[in-house]
C-alpha atoms as a PDB file:
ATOM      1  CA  UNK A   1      97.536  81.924 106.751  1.00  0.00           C
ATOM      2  CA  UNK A   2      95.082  83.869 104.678  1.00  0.00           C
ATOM      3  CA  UNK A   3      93.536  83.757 101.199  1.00  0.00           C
ATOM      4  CA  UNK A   4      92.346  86.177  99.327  1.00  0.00           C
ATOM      5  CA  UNK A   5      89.686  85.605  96.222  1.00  0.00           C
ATOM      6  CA  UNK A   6      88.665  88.437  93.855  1.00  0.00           C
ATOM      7  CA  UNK A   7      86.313  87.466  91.056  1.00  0.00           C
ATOM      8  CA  UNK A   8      85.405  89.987  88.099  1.00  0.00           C
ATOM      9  CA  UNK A   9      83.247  89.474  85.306  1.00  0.00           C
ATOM     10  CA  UNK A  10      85.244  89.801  81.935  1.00  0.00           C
ATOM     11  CA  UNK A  11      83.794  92.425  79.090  1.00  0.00           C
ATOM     12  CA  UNK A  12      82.553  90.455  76.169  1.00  0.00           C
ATOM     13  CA  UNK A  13      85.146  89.645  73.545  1.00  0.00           C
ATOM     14  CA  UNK A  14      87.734  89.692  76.149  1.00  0.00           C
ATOM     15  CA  UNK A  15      88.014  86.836  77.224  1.00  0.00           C
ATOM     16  CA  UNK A  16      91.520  85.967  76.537  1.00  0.00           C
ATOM     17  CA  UNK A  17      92.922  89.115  77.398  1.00  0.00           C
ATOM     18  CA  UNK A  18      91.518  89.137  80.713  1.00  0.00           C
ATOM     19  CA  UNK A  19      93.062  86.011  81.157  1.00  0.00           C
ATOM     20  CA  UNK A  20      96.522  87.255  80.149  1.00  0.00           C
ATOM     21  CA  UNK A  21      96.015  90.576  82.345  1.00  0.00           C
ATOM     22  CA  UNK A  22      95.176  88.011  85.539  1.00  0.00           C
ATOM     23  CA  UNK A  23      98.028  85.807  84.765  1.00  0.00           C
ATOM     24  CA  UNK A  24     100.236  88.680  84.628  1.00  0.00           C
ATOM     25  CA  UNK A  25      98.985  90.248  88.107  1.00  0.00           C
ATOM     26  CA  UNK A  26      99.291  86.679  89.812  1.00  0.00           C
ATOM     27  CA  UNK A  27     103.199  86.608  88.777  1.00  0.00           C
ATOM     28  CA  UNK A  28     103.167  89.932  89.827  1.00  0.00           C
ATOM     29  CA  UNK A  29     101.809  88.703  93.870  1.00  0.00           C
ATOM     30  CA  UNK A  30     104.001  85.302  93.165  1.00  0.00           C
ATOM     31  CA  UNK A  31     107.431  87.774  93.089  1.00  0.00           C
ATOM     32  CA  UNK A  32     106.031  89.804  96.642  1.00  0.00           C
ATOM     33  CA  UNK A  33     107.356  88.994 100.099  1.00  0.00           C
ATOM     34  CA  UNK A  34     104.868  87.056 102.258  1.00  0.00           C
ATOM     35  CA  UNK A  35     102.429  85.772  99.117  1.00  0.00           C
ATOM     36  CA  UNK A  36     103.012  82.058  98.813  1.00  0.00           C
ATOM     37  CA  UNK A  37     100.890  81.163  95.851  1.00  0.00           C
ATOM     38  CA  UNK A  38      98.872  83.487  93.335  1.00  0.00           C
ATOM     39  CA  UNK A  39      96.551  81.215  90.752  1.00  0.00           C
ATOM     40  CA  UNK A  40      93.709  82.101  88.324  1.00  0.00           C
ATOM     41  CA  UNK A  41      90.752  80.777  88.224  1.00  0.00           C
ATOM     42  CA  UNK A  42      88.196  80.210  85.569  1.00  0.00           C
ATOM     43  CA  UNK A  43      84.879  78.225  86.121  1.00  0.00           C
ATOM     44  CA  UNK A  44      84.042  74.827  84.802  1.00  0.00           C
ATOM     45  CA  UNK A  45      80.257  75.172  85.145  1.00  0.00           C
ATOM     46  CA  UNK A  46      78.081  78.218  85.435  1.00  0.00           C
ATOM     47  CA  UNK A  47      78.951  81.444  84.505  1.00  0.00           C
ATOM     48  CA  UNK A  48      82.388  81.202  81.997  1.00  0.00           C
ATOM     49  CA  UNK A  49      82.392  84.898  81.673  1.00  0.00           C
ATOM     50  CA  UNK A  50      83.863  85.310  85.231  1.00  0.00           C
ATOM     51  CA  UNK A  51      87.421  85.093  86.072  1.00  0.00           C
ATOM     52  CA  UNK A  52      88.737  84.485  89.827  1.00  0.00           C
ATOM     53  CA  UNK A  53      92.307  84.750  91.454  1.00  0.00           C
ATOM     54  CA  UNK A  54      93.289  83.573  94.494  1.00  0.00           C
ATOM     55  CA  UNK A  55      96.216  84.356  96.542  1.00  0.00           C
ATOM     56  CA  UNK A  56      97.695  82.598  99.851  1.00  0.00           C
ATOM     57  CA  UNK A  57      99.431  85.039 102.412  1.00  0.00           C
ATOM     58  CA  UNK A  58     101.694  83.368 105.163  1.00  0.00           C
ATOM     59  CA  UNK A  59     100.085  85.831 107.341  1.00  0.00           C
ATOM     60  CA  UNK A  60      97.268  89.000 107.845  1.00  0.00           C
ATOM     61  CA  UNK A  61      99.985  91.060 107.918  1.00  0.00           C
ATOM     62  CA  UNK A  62     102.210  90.123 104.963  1.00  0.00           C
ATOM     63  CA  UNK A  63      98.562  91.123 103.014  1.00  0.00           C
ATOM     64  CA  UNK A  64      98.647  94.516 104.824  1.00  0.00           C
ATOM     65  CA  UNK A  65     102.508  95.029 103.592  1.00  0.00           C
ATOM     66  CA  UNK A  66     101.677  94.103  99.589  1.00  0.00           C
ATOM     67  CA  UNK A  67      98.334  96.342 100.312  1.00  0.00           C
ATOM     68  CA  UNK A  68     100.679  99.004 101.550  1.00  0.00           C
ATOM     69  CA  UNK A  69     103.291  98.655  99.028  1.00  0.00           C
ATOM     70  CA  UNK A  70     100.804  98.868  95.950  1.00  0.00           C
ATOM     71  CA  UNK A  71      99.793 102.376  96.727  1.00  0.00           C
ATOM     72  CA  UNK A  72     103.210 103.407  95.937  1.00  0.00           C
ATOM     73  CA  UNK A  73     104.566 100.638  93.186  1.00  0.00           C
ATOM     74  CA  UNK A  74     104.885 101.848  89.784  1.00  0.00           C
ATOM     75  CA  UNK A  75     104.442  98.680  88.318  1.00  0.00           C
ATOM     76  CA  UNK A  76     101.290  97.862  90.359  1.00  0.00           C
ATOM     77  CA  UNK A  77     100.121 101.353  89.273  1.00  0.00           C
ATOM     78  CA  UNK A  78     100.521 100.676  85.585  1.00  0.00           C
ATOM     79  CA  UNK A  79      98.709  96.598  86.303  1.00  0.00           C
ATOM     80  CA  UNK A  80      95.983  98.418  87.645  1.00  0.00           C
ATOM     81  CA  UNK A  81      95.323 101.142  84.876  1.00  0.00           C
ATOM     82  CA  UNK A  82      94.132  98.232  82.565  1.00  0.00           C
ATOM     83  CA  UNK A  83      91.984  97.107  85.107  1.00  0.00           C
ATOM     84  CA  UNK A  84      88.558  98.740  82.836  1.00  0.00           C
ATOM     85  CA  UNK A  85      89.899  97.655  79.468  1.00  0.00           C
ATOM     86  CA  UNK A  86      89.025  93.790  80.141  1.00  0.00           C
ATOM     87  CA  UNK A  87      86.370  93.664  82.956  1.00  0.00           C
ATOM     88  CA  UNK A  88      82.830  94.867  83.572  1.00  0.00           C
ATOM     89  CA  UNK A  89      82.752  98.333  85.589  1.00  0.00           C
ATOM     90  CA  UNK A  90      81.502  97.575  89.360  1.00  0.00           C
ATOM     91  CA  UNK A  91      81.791  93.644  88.976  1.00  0.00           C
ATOM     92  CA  UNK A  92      84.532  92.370  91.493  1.00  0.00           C
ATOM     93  CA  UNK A  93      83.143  90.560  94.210  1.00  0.00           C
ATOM     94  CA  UNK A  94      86.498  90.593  96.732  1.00  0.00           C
ATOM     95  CA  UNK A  95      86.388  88.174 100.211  1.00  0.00           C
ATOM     96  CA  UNK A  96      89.076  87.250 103.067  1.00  0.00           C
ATOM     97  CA  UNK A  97      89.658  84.092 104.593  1.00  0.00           C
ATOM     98  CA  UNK A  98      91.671  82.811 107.490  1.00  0.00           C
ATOM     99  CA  UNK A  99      93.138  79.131 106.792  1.00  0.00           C
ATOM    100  CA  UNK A 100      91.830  76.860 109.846  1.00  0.00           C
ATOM    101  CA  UNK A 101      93.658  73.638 109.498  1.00  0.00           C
END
């Protein structure tokens, strides 16, 4: 299993549309083959003006497929377009991780 967690800082005054925007591209991972949960994040302490989502792939190569299948997805094209209007250019932090359990 692997999880993947991106976390962007949001542009001031956008906070709520950011929110929407990462809500909308976690149902968009929830409806792919091979993602088994897609959830935003939001910090309790620390830095509120950061947003996270993480998804859980049942395998390395189910996140190669989605990664694959974006390049070419209309709708994943248009999600990512908005991608400047609600976060802070150069911002996401993006990291990998292999479920040990």
């Amino acid at each position: 299993m692997i999880i993947t967690v991106s976390r962007v800082v949001i542009s001031p005054g956008k906070e709520s549309e950011a929110e929407d925007f990462a809500k909308r591209v976690a149902n968009y991972n929830k409806k792919q083959p091979g993602v088994e949960n897609s959830t935003v994040m939001r910090p309790l302490q620390g830095l509120r003006s950061r947003i996270s989502l993480a998804s859980r792939f049942s395998s390395l190569a189910a996140w190669e497929e989605l990664r694959k299948k974006r390049t070419e997805d209309p709708e994943w094209q248009a999600l990512s377009k908005e991608l400047p209007d609600y976060f802070v250019p150069n911002t996401m932090e993006w990291n990998q991780y292999e479920v040990i359990e």
